[in-house]
Structures are given as structure tokens and as C-alpha cells.
N, C-alpha and C. Protein backbone atom coordinates (compact mmCIF):
# COMPACT_ATOMS: atom_id res chain seq x y z
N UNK A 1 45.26 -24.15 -123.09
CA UNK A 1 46.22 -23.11 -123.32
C UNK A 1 46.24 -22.83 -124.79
N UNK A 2 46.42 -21.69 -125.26
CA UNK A 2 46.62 -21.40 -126.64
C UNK A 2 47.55 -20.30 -126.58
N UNK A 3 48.21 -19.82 -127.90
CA UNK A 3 48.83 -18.65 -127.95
C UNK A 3 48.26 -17.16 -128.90
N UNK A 4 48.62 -16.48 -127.65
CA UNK A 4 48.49 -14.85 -128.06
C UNK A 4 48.50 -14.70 -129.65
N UNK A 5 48.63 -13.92 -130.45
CA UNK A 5 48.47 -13.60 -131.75
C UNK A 5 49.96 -12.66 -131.88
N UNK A 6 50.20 -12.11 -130.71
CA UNK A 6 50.77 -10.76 -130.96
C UNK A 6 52.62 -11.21 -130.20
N UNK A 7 52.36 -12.31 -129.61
CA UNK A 7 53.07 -12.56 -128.54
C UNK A 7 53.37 -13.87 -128.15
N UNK A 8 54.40 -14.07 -127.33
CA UNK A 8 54.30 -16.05 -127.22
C UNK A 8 54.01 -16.03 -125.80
N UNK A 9 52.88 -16.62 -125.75
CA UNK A 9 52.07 -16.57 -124.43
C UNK A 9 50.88 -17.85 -124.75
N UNK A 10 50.77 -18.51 -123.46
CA UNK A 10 49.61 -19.22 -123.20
C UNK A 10 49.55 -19.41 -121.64
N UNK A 11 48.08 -19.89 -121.59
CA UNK A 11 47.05 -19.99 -120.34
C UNK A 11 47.35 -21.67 -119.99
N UNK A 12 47.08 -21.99 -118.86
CA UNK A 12 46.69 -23.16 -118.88
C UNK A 12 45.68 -23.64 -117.17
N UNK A 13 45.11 -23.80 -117.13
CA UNK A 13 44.35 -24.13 -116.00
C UNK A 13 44.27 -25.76 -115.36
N UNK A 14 44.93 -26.34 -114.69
CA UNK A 14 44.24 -27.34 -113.70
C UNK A 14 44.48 -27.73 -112.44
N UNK A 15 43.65 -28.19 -112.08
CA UNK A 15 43.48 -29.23 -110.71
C UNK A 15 44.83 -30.11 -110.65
N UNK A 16 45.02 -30.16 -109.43
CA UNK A 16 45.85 -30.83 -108.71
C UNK A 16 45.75 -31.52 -107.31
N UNK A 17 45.49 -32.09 -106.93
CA UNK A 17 45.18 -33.00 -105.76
C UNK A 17 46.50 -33.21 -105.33
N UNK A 18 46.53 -33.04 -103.81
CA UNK A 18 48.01 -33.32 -102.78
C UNK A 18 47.24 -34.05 -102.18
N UNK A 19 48.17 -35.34 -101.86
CA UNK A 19 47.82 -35.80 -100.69
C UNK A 19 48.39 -36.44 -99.66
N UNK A 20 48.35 -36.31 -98.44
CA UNK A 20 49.28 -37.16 -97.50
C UNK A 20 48.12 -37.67 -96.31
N UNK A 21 48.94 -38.98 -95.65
CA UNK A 21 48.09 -39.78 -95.19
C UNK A 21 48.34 -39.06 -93.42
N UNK A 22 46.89 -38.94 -92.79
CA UNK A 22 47.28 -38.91 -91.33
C UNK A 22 46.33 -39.16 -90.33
N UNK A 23 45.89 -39.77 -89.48
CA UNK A 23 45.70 -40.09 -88.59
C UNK A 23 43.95 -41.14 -89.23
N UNK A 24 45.09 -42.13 -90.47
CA UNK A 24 44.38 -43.02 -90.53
C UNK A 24 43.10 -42.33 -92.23
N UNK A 25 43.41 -41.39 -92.93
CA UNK A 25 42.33 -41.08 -93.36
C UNK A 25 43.37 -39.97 -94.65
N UNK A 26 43.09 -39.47 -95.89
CA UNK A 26 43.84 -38.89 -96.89
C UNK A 26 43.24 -37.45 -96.67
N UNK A 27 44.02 -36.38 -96.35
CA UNK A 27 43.67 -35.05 -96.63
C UNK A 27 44.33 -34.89 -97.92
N UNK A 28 43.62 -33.65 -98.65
CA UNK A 28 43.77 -33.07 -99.99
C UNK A 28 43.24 -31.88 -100.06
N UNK A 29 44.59 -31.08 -101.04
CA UNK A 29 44.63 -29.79 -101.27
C UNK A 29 44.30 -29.93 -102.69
N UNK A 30 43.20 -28.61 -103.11
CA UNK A 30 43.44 -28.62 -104.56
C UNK A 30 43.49 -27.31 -104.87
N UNK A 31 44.46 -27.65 -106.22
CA UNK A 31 45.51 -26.44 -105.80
C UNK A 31 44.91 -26.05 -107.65
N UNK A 32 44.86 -24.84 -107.97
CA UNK A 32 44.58 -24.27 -109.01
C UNK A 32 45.70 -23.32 -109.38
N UNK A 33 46.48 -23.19 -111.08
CA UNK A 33 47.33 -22.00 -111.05
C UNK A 33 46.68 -21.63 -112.66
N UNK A 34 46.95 -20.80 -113.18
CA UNK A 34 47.40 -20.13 -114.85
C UNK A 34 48.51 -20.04 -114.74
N UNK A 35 49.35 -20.43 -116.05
CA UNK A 35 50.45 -20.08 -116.57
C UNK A 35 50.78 -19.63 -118.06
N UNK A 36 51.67 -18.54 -118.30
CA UNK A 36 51.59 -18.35 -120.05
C UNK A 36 53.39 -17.94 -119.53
N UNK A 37 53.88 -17.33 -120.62
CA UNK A 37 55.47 -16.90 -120.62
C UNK A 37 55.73 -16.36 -119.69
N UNK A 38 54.85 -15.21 -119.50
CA UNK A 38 55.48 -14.39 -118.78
C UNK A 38 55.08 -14.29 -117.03
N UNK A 39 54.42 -15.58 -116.85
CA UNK A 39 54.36 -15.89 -115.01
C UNK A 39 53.20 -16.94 -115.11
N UNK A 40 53.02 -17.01 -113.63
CA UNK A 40 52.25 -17.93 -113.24
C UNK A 40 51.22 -17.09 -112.57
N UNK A 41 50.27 -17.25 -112.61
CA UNK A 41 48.96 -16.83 -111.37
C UNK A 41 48.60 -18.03 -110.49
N UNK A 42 48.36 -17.70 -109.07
CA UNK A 42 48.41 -18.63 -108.46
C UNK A 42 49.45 -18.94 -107.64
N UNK A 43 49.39 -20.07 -107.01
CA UNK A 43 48.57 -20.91 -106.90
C UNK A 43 47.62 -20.68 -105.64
N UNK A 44 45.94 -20.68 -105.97
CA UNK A 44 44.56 -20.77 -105.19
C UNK A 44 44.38 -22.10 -104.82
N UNK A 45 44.57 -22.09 -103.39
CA UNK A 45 43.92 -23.11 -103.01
C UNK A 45 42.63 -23.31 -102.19
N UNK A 46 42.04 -24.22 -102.85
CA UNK A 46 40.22 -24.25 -102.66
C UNK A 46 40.20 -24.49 -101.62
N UNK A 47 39.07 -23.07 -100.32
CA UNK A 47 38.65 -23.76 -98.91
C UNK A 47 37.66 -22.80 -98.95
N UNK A 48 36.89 -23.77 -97.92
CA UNK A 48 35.64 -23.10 -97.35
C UNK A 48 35.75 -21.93 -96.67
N UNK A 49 34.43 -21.20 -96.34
CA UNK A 49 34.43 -20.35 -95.35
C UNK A 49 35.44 -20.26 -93.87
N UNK A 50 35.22 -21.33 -93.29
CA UNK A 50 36.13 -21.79 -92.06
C UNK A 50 37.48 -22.22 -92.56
N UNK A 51 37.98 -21.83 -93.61
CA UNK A 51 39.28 -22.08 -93.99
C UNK A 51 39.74 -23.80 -94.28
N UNK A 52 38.92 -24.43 -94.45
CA UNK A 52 38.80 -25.55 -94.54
C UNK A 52 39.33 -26.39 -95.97
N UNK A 53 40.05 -27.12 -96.35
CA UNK A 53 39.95 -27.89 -97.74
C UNK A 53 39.01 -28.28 -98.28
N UNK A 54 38.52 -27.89 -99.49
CA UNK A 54 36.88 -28.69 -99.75
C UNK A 54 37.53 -29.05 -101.36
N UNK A 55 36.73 -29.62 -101.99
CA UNK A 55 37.06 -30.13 -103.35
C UNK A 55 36.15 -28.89 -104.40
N UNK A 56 36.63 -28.98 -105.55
CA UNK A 56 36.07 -28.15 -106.35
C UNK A 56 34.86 -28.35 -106.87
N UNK A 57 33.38 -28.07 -106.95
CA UNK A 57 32.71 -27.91 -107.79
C UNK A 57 32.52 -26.81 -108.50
N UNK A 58 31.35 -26.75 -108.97
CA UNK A 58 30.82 -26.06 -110.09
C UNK A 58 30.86 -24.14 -109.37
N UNK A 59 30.45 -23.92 -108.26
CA UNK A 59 29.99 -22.61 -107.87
C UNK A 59 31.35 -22.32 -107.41
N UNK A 60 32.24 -23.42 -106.76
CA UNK A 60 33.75 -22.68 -106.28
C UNK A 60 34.47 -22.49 -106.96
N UNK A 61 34.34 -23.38 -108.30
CA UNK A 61 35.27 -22.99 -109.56
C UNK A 61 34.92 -21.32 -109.77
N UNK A 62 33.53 -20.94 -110.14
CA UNK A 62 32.79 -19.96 -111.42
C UNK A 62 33.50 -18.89 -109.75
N UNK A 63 33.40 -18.95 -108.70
CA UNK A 63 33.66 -18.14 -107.34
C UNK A 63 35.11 -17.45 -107.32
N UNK A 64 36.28 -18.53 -107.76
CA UNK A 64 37.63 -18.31 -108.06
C UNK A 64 38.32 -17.77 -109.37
N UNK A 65 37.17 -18.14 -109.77
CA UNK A 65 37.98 -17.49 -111.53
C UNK A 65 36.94 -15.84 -111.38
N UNK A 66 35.93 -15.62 -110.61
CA UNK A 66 35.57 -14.08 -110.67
C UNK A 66 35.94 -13.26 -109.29
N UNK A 67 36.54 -13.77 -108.15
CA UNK A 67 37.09 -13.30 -107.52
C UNK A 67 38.50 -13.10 -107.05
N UNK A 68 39.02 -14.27 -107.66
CA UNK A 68 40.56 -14.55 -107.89
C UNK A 68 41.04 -13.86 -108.98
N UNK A 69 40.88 -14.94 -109.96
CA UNK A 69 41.35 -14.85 -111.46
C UNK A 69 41.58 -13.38 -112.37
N UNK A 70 40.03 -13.37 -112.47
CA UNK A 70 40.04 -11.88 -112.75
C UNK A 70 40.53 -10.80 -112.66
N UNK A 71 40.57 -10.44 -110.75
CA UNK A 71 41.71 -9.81 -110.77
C UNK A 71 42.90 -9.58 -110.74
N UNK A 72 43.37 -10.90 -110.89
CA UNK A 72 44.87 -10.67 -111.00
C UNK A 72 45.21 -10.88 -112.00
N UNK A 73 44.43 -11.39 -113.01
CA UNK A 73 44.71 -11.39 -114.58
C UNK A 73 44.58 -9.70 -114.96
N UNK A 74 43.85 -8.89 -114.41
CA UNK A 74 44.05 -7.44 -114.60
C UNK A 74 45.06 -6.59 -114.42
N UNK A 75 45.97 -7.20 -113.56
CA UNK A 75 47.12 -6.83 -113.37
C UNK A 75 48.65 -7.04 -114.06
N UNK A 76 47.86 -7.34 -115.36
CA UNK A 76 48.92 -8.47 -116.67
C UNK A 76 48.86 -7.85 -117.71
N UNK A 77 49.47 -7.80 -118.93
CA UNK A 77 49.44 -7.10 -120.16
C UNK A 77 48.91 -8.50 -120.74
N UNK A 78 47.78 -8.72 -120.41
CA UNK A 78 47.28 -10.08 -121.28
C UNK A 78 46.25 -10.40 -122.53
N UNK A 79 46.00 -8.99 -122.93
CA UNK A 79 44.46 -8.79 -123.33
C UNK A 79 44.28 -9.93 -124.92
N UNK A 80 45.50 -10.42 -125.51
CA UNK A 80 45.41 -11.30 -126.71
C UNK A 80 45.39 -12.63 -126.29
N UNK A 81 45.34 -13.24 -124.87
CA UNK A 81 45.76 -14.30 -124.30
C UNK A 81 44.49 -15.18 -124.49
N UNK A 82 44.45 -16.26 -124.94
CA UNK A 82 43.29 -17.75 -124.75
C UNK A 82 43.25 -18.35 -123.60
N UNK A 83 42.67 -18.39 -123.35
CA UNK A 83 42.28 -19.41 -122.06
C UNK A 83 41.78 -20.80 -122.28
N UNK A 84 42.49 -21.71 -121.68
CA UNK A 84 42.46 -22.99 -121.88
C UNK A 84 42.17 -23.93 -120.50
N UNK A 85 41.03 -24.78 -120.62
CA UNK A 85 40.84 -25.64 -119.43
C UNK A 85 40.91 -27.04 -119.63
N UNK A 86 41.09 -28.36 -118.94
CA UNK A 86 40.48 -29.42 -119.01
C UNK A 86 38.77 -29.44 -118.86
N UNK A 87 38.74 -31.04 -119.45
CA UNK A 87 37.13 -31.14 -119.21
C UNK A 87 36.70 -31.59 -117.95
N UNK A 88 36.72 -31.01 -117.17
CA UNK A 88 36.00 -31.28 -115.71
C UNK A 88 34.75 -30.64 -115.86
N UNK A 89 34.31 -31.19 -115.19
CA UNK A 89 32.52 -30.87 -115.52
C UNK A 89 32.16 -29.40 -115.24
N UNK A 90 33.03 -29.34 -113.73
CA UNK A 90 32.85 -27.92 -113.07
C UNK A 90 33.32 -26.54 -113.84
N UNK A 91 34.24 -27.20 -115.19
CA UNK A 91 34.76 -26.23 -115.85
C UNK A 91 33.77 -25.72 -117.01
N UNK A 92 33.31 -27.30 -117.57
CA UNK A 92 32.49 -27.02 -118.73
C UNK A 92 31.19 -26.68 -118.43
N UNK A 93 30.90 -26.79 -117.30
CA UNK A 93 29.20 -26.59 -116.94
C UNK A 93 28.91 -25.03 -117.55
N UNK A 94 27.78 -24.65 -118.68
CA UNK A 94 27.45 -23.84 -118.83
C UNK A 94 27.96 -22.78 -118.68
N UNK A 95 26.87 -22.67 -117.02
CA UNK A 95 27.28 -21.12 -116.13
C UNK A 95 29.13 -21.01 -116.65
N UNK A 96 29.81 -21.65 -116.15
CA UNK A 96 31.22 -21.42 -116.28
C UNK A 96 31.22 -20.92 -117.66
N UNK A 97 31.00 -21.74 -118.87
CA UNK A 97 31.55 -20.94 -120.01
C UNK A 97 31.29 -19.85 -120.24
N UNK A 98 29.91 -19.68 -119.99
CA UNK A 98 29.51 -18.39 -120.38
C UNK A 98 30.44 -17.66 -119.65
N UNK A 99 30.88 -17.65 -118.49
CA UNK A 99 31.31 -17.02 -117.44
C UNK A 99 32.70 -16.61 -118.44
N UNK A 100 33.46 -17.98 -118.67
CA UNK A 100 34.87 -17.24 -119.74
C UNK A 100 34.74 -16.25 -120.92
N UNK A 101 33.34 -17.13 -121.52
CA UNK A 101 33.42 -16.22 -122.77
C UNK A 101 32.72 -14.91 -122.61
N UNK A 102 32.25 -14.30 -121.61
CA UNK A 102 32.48 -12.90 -121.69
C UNK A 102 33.82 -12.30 -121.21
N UNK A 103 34.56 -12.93 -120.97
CA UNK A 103 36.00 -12.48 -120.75
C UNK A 103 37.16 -12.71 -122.03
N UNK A 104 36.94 -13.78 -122.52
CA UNK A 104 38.06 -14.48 -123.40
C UNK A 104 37.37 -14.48 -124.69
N UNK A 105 35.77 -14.35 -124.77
CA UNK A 105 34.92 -14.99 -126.19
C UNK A 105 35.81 -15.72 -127.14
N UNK A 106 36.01 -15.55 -128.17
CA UNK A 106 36.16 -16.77 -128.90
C UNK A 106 37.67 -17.44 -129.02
N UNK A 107 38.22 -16.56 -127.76
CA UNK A 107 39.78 -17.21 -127.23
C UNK A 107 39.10 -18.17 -126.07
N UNK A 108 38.32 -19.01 -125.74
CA UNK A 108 38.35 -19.80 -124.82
C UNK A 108 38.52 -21.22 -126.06
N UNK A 109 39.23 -22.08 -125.39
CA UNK A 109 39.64 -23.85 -125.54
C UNK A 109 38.95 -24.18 -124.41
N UNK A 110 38.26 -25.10 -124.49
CA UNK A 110 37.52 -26.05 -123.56
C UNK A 110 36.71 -26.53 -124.27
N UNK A 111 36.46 -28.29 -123.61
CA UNK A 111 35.09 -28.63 -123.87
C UNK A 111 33.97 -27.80 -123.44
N UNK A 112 33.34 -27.95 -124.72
CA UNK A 112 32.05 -26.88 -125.14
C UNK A 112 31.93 -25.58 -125.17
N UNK A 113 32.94 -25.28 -125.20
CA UNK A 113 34.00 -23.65 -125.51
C UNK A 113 33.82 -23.41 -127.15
N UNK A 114 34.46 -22.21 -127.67
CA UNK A 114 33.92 -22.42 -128.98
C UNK A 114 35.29 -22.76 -129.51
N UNK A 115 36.41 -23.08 -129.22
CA UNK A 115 37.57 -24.15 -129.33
C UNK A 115 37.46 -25.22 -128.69
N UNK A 116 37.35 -26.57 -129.12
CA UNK A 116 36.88 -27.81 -128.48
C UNK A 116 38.61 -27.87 -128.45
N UNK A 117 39.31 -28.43 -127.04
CA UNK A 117 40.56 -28.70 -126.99
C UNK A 117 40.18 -30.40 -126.68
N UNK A 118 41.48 -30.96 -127.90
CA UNK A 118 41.00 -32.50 -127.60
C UNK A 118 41.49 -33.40 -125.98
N UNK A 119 40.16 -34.35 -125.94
CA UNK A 119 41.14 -35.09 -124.43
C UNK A 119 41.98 -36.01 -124.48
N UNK A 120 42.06 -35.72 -123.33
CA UNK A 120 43.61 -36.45 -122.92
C UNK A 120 44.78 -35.99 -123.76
N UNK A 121 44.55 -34.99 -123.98
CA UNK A 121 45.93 -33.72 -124.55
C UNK A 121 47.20 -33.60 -123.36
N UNK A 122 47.11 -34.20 -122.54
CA UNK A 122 48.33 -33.78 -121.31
C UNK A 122 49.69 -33.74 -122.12
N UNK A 123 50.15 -33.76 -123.45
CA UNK A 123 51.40 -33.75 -123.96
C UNK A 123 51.38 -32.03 -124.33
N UNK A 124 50.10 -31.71 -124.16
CA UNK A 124 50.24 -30.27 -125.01
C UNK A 124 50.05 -29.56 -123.94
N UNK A 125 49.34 -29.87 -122.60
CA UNK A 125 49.04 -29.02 -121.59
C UNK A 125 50.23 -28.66 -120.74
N UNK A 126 50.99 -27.48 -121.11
CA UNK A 126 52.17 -26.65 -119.92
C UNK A 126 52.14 -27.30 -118.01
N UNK A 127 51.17 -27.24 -118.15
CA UNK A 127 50.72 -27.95 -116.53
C UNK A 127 50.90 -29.19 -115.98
N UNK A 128 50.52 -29.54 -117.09
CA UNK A 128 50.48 -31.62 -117.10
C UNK A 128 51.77 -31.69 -117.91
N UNK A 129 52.59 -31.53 -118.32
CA UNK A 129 54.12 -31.69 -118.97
C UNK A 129 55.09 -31.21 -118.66
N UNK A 130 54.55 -30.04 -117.63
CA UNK A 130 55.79 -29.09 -116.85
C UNK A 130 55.40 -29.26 -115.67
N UNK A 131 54.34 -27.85 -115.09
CA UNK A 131 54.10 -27.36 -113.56
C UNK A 131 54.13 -28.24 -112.45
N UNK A 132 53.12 -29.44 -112.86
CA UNK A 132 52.79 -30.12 -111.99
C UNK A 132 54.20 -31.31 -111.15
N UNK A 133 54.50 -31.65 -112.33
CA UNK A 133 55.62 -32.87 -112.01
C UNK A 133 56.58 -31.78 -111.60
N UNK A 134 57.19 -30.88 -111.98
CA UNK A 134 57.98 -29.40 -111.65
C UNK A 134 57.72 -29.27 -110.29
N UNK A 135 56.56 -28.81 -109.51
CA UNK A 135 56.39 -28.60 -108.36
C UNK A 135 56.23 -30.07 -107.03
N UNK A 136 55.79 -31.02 -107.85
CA UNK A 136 55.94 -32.21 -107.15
C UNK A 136 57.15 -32.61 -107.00
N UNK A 137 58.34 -32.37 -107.69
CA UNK A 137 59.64 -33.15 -107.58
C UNK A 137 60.59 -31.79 -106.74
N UNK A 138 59.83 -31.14 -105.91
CA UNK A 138 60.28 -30.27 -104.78
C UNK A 138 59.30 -30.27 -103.86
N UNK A 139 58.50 -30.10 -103.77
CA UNK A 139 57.55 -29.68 -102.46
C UNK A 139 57.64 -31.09 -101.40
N UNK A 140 57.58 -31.92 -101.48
CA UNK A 140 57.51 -33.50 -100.78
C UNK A 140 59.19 -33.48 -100.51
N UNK A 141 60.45 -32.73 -101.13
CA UNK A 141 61.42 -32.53 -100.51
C UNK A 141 61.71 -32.85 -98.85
N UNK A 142 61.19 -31.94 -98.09
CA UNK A 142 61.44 -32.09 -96.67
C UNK A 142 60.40 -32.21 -95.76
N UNK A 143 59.55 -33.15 -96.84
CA UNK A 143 58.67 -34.65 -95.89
C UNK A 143 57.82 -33.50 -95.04
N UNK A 144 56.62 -33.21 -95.58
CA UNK A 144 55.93 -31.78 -94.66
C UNK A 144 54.79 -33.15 -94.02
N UNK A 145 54.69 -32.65 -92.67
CA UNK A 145 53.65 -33.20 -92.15
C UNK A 145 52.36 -32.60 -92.14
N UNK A 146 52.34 -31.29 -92.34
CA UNK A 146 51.06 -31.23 -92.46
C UNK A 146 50.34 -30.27 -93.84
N UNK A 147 48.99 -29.95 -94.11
CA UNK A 147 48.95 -29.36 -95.58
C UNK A 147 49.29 -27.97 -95.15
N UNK A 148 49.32 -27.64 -94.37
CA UNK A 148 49.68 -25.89 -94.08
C UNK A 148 51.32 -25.44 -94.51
N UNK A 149 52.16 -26.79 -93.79
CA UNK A 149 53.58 -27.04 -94.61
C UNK A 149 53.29 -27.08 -95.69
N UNK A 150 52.67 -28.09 -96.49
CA UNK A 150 52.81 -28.59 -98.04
C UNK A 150 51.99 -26.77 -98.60
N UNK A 151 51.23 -26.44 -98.36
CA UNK A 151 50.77 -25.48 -99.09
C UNK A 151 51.71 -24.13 -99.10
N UNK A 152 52.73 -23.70 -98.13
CA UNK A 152 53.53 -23.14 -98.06
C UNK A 152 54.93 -23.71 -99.39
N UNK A 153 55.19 -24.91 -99.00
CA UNK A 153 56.19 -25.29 -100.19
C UNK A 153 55.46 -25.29 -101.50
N UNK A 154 54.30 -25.81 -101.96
CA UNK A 154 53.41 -25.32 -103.22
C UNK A 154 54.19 -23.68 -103.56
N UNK A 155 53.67 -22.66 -102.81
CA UNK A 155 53.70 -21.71 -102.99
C UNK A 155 55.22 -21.18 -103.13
N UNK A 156 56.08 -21.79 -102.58
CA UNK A 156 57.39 -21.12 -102.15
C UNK A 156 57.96 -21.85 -104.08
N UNK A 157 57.50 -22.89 -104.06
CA UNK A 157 58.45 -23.58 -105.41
C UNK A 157 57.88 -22.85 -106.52
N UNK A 158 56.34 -22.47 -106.57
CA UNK A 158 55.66 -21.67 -107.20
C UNK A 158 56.25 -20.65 -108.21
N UNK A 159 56.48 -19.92 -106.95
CA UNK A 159 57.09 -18.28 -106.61
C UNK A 159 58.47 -17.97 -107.10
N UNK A 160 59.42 -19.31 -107.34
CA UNK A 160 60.55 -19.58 -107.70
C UNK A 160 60.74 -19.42 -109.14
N UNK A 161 60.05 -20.11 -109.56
CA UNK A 161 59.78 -20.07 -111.30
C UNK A 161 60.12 -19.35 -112.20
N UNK A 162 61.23 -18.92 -112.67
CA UNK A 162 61.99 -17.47 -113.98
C UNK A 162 60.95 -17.54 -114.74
N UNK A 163 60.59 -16.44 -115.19
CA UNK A 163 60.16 -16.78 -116.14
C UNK A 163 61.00 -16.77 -117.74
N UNK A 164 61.79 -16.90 -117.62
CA UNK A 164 62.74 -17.73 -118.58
C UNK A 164 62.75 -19.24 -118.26
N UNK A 165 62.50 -19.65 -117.69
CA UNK A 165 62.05 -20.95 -117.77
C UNK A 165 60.57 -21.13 -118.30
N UNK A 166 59.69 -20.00 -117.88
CA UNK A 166 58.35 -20.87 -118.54
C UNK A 166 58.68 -20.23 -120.52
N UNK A 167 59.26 -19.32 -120.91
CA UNK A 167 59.40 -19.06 -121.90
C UNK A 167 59.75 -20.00 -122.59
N UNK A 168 60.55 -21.23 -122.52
CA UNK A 168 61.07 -22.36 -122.61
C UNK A 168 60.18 -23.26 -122.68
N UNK A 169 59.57 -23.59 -121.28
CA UNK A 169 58.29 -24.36 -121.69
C UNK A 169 57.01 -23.93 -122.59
N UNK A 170 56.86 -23.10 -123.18
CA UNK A 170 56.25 -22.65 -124.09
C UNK A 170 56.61 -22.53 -125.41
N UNK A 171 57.83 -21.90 -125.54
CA UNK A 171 58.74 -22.66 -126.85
C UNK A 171 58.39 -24.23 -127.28
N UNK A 172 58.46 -25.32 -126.62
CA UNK A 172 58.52 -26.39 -126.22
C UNK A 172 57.10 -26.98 -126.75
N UNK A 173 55.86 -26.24 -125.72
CA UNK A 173 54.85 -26.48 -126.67
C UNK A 173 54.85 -26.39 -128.00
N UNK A 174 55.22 -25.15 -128.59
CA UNK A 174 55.16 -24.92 -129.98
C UNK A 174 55.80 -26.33 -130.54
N UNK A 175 56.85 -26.89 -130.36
CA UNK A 175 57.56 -28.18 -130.79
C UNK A 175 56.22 -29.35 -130.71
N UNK A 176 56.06 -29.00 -129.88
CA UNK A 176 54.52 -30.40 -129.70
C UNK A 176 53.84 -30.31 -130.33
N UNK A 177 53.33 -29.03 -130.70
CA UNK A 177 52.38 -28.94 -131.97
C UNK A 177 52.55 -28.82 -132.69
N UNK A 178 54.06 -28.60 -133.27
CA UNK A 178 54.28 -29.13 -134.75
C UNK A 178 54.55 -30.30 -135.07
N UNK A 179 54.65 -31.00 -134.10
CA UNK A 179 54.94 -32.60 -134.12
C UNK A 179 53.68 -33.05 -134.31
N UNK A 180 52.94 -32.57 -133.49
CA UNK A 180 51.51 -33.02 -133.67
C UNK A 180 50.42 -32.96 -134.83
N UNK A 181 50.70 -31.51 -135.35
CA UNK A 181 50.40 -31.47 -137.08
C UNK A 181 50.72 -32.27 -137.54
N UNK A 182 52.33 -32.85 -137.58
CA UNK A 182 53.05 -33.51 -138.81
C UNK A 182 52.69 -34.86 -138.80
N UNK A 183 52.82 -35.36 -137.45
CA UNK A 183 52.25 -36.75 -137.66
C UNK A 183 50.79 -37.11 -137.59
N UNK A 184 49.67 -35.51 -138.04
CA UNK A 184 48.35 -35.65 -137.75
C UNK A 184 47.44 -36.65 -136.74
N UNK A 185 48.49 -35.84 -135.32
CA UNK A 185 47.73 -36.40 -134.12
C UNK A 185 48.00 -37.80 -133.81
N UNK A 186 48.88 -38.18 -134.04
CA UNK A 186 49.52 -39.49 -133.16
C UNK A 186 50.15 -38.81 -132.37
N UNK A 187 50.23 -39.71 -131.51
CA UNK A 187 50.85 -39.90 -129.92
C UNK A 187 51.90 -39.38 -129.73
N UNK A 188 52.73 -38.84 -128.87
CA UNK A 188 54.23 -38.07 -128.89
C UNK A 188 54.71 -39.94 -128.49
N UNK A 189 55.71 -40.26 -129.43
CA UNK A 189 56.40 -41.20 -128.76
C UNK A 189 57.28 -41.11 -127.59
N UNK A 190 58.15 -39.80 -127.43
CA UNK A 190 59.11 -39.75 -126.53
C UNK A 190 59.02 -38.21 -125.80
N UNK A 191 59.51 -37.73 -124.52
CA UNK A 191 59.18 -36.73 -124.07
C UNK A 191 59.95 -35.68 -124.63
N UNK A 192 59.75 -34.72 -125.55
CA UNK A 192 59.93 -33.33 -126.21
C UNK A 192 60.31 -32.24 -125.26
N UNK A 193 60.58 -32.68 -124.00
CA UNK A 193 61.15 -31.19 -123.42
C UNK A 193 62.42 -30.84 -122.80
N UNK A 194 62.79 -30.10 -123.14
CA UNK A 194 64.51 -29.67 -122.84
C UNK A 194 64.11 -28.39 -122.02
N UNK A 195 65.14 -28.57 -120.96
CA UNK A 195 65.31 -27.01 -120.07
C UNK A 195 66.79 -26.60 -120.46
């Protein structure tokens, strides 16, 4: 995730794995969103042809960010926005970057992007400090038995989201990274976020 120039806005992209146990064996959803101030895109969840859960590689990632992503990022006043990923392989593989940086060029963050974002950053990532724990500490609410439930509550807690609240969590970043300047990249000792 980074911010706009013009605007307080950032991207953030990751994976998320659900899982619940049934008939002896772990099914899993993986669930993909973007988020900056002013909404969320998403949440895509990865399936096969037959509608199936499959895990992400390399061709379903580069598949979702040009048949998903794209267009509904067109439907956004986003054009100063960075795009920011973790290092999953499927993200950094080549084909993929190239794939961002004719969209984002030298606004992409990622490993091997032409912004290297450092790892294990989850204090700075909106997703990993907000979304995720945010949508987990509701969706498992009313005990879904199956992923067609859980992917419906994903979506419903999703969908909920002010965006005056993510304006907040983005404010918030900015606090992390000035903390993070000041103490030149030591560790956040304590959690920095207020709603």
C-alpha cells in the first residue's frame, strides 16, 4: 500500500485463507480484497471453472487482477493510487509485475517492483492490522457450517465497512510510518490503532 500524492489513499492486496474442518479433512477459501480510503474492492474469491475452491497461483493471480481488478478499479477516481502487494511468489513472478507496472509503473511496492516494500511489514499493511482480524472477529460469529455461509458473511461484513472507518485506518498508517522513520525501523512496540 502506499499513498496517492494528491489525496489520502492507499492499496493494499492479500491472501487470506478460511478454514473450517468437515467431514474429516480442512476446506479453504482464499479470499483476495484492495483497500485505500475511500472503499474496499472485493472481496474475490479464488475458484475454478466448476466453481470450485482452488488455491492461488501464478496464472489465477495475473487472471484476477486483469479480469477482476481492473475493472473495477476503473470504476474509482484512483488514477494517483500505488499499488502494494506481499511477497508471494505468485505476486512477484515476473509475468505479474510486468502485468502491474503497465498499470501502476513506478507506483507499484512489491518485491521486485520498482518500490521494494520491506518483509514482514504486517504493522504497516491496512489488511494485516485492520481488514483481516476486522472481518475475522465477525464472520465465525454464527458458527457457518459451510464455505458458501462463510463466503456470504466475508462479503456481508465486507460490504459493511464506512468508509470513515477506513479513512481512519489510513490516518493510522500514516502514524506507523512516522513512528517508523523516527525510530529508523524498529519494531512497533505496542499496537498504534484507535477507531
Amino acid at each position: 500500500m502506499a499513498t496517492s500524492t494528491n489525496k489520502s489513499a492507499a492499496f493494499g492486496v492479500k491472501l487470506i485463507h478460511k478454514c473450517m474442518s468437515k467431514h474429516r479433512y480442512i476446506q479453504k477459501n482464499s479470499v483476495w480484497c484492495a483497500l485505500w480510503s475511500g472503499g474496499i474492492i472485493g472481496p474475490y474469491f479464488f475458484k475454478n471453472d466448476e466453481g470450485h475452491n482452488v488455491t492461488v497461483n501464478g496464472d489465477r493471480y495475473r487472471a484476477m487482477i486483469t479480469n477482476f481488478f481492473f475493472p473495477e478499479l476503473n470504476n474509482h477516481d484512483v488514477q494517483e493510487l500505488w499499488f502494494q502487494q506481499d511477497g508471494a511468489t505468485c505476486h512477484t513472478a515476473r509475468i505479474s509485475i510486468h502485468l502491474l507496472k503497465d498499470t501502476f509503473g513506478d507506483r507499484l511496492t512489491s518485491s521486485f517492483g520498482p518500490v521494494n516494500w520491506p518483509p514482514r511489514s504486517c504493522d504497516l499493511t491496512p489488511l494485516d492490522y485492520f481488514l483481516w482480524g476486522y472481518v475475522k472477529s465477525f464472520v465465525y460469529a454464527d458458527k457457518p457450517q459451510t464455505l458458501d455461509h462463510l463466503e456470504d458473511n466475508i462479503r456481508r461484513v465486507i460490504a459493511d465497512i464506512r468508509p470513515q472507518m477506513l479513512e481512519i485506518v489510513i490516518e493510522n498508517r500514516t502514524s506507523r510510518l512516522d513512528y517508523i522513520r523516527a525510530s529508523r525501523g524498529s519494531p512497533m512496540p505496542e499496537v498504534l490503532f484507535k477507531m
